[in-house]
C-alpha atoms as a PDB file:
ATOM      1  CA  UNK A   1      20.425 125.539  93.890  1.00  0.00           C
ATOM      2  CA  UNK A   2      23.400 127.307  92.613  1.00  0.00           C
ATOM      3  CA  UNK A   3      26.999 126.991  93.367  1.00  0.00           C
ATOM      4  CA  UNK A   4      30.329 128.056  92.694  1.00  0.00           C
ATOM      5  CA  UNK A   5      34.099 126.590  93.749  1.00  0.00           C
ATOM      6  CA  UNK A   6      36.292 129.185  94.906  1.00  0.00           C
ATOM      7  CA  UNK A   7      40.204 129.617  96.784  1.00  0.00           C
ATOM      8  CA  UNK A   8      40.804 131.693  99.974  1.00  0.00           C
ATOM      9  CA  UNK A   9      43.856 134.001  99.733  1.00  0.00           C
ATOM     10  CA  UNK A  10      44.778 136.099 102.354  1.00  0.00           C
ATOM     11  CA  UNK A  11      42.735 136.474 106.237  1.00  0.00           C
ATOM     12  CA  UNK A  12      42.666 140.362 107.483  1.00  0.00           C
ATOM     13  CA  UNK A  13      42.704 140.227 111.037  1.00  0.00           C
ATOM     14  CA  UNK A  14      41.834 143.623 112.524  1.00  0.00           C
ATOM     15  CA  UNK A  15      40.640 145.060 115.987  1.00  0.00           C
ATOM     16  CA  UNK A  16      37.620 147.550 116.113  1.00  0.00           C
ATOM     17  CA  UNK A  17      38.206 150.157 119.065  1.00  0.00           C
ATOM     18  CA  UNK A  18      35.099 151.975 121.213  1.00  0.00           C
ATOM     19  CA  UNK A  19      33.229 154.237 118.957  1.00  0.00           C
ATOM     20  CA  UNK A  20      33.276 152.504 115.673  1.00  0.00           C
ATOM     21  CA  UNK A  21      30.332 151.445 113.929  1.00  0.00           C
ATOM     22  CA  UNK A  22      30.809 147.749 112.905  1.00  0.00           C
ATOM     23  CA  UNK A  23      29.694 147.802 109.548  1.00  0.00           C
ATOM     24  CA  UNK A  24      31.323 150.799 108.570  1.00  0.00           C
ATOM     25  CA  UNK A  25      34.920 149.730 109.704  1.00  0.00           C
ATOM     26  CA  UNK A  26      34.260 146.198 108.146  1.00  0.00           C
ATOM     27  CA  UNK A  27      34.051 148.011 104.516  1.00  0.00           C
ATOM     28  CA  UNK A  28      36.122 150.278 105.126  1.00  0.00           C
ATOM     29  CA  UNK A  29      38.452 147.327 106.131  1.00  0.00           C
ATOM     30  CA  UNK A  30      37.338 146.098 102.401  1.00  0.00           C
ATOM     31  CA  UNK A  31      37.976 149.308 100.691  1.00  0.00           C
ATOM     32  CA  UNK A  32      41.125 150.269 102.391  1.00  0.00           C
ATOM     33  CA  UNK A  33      42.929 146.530 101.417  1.00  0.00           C
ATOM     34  CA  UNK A  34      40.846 145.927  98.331  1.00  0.00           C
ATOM     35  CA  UNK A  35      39.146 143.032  99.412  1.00  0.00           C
ATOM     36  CA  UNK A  36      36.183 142.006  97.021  1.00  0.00           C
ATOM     37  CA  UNK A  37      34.888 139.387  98.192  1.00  0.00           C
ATOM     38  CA  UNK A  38      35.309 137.086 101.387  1.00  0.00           C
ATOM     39  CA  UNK A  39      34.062 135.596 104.714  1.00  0.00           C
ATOM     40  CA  UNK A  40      33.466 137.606 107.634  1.00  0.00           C
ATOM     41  CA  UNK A  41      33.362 136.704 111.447  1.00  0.00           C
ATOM     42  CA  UNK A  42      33.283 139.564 114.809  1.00  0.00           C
ATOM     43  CA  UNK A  43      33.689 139.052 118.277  1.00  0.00           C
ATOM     44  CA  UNK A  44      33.127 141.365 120.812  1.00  0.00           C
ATOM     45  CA  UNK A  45      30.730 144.505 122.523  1.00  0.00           C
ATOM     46  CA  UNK A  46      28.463 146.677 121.457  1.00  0.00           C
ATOM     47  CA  UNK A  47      26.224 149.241 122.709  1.00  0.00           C
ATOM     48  CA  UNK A  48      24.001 150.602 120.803  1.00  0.00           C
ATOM     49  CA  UNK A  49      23.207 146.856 118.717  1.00  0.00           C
ATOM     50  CA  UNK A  50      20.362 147.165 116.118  1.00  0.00           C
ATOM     51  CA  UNK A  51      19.337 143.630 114.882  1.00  0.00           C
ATOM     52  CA  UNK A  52      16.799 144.166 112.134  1.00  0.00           C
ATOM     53  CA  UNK A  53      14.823 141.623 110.939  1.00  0.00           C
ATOM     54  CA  UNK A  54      13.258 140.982 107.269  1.00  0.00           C
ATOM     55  CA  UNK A  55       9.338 141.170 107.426  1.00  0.00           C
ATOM     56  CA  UNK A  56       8.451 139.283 104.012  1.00  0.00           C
ATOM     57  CA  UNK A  57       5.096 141.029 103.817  1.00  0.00           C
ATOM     58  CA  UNK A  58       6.237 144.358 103.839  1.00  0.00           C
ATOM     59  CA  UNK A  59       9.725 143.289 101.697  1.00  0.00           C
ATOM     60  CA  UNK A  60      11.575 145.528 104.594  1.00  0.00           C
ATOM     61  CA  UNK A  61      13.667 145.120 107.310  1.00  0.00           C
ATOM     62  CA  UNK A  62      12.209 146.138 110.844  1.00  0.00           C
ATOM     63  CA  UNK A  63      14.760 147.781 113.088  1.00  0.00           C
ATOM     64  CA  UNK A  64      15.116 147.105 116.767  1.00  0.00           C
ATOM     65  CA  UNK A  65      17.562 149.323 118.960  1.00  0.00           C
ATOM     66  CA  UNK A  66      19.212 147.339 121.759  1.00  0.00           C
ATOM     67  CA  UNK A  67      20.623 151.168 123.469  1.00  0.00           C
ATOM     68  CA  UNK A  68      22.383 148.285 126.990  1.00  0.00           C
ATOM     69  CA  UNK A  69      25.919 146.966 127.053  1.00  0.00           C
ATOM     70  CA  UNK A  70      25.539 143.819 125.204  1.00  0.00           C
ATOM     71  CA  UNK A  71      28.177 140.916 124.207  1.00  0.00           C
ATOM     72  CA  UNK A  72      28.737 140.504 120.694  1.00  0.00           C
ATOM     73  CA  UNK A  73      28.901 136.842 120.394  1.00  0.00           C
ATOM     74  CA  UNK A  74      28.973 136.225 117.053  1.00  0.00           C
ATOM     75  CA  UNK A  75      28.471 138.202 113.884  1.00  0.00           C
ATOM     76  CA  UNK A  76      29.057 136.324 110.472  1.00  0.00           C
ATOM     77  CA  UNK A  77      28.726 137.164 107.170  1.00  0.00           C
ATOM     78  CA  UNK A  78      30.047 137.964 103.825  1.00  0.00           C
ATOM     79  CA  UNK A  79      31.652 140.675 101.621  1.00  0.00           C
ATOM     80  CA  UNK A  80      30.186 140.727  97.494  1.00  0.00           C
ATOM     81  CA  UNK A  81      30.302 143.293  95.239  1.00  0.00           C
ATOM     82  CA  UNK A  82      27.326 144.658  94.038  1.00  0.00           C
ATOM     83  CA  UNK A  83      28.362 146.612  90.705  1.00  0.00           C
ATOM     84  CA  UNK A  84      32.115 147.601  91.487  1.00  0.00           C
ATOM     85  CA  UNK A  85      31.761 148.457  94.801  1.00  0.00           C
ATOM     86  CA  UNK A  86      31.734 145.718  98.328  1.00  0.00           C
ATOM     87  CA  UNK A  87      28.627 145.191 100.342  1.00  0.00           C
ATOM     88  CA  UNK A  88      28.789 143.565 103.706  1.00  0.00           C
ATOM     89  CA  UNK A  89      26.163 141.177 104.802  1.00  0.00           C
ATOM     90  CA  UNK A  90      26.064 140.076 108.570  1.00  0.00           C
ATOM     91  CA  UNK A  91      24.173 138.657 110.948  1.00  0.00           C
ATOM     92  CA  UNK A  92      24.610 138.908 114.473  1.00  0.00           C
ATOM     93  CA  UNK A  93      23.923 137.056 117.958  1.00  0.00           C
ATOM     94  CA  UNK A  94      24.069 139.085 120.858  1.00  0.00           C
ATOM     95  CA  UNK A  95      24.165 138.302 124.848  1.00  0.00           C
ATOM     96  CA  UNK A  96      22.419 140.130 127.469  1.00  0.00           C
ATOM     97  CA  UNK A  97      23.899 140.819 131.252  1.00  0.00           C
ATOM     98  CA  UNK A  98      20.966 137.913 131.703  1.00  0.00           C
ATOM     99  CA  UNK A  99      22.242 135.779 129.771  1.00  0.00           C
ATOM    100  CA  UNK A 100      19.579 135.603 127.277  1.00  0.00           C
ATOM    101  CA  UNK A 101      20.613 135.989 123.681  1.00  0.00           C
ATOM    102  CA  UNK A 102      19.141 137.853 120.602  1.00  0.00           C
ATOM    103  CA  UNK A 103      19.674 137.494 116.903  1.00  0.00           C
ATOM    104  CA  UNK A 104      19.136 139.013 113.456  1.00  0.00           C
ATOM    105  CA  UNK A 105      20.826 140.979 110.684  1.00  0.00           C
ATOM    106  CA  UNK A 106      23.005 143.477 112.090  1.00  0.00           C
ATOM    107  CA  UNK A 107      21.892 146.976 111.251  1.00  0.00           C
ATOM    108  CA  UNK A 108      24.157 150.218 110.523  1.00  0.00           C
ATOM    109  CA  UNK A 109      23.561 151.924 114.152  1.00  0.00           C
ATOM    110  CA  UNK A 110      25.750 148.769 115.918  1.00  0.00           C
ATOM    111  CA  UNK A 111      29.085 150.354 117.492  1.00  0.00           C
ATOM    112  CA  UNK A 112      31.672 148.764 119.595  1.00  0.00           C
ATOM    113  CA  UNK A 113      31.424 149.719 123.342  1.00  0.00           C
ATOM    114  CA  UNK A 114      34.745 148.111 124.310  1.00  0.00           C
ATOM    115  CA  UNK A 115      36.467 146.069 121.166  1.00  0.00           C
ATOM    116  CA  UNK A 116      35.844 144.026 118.269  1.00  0.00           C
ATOM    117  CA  UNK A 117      37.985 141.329 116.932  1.00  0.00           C
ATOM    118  CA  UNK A 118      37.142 141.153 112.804  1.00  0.00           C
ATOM    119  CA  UNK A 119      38.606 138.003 111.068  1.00  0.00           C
ATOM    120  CA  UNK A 120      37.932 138.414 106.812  1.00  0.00           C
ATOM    121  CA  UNK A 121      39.011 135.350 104.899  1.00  0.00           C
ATOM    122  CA  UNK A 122      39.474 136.743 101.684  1.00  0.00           C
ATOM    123  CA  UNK A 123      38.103 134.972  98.909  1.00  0.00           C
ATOM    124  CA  UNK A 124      40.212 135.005  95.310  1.00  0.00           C
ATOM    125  CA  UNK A 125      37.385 134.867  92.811  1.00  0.00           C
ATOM    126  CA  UNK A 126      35.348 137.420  93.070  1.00  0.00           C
ATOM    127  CA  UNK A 127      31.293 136.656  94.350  1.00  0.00           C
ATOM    128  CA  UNK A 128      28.607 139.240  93.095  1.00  0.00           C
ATOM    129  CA  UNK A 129      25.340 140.197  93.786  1.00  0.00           C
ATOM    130  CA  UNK A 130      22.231 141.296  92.221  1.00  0.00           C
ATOM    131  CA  UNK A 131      19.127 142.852  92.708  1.00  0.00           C
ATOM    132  CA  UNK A 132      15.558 140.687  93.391  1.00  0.00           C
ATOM    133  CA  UNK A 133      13.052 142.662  92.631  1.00  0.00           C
ATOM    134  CA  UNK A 134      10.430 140.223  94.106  1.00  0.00           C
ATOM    135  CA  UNK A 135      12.033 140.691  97.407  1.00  0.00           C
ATOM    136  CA  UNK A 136      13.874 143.765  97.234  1.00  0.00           C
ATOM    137  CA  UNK A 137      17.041 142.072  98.497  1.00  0.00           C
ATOM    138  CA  UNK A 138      20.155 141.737  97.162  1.00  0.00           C
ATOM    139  CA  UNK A 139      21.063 137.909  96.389  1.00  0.00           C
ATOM    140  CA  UNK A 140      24.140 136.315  95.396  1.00  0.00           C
ATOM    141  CA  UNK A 141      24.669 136.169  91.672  1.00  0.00           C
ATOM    142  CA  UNK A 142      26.656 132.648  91.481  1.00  0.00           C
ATOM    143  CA  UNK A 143      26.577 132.637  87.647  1.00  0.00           C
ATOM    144  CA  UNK A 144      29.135 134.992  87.095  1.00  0.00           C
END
């Protein structure tokens, strides 16, 4: 285990409005207050949601389309640059009209259907990440 003692600085608090993709607006949120590392949470709706889910076997992510009004009930996650530029990293939990929930790592094609309430706790020491070639993923890099 690796680990690495950090301060928070400043917390973006931002709405998302109907249309917008979440991941998108949440590094473009990054980009446009040059925030380069930090803690990310989302509230809200989406329709379409696409939770995709690692498949170790294959080292790829399997996408499924949720294309219903759903609840976003939580998405959380983090913001690391990879190189010089910010990568987000979220996972979601969505609700159904059913009440029945579904979960995963949120994929590009989610979009607000209503609004999205984005809270980014900024983090003052910059937190990388790196390339695993075993898994194809890209994991924090705590050692610099």
């Amino acid at each position: 285990m690796k680990a690495k003692f950090t301060k928070t600085s400043r917390c973006c608090i931002a709405r998302l409005d109907k249309g917008e993709r979440l991941l998108d607006s949440i590094l473009a949120l990054s980009k446009l207050h040059k925030i380069k590392s930090g803690i990310v949470e989302v509230i809200g709706a989406l329709r379409p949601a696409e939770i995709m889910y690692y498949e170790i076997d294959k080292k790829a992510y399997k996408s499924i389309l949720i294309d219903e009004p759903v609840e976003l009930i939580m998405a959380t996650g983090s913001i690391a640059l990879l190189g010089s530029d910010p990568v987000v990293h979220l996972h979601i939990t969505i609700g159904r009209h059913d009440g029945t929930t579904l979960g995963g790592h949120c994929g590009p094609a989610s979009t607000i259907s209503i609004t999205g309430e984005v809270f980014i706790i900024e983090i003052v020491d910059p937190v990388y990440r790196v390339r695993n070639e075993d898994f194809k993923l890209n994991f924090l890099d705590l050692e610099r």
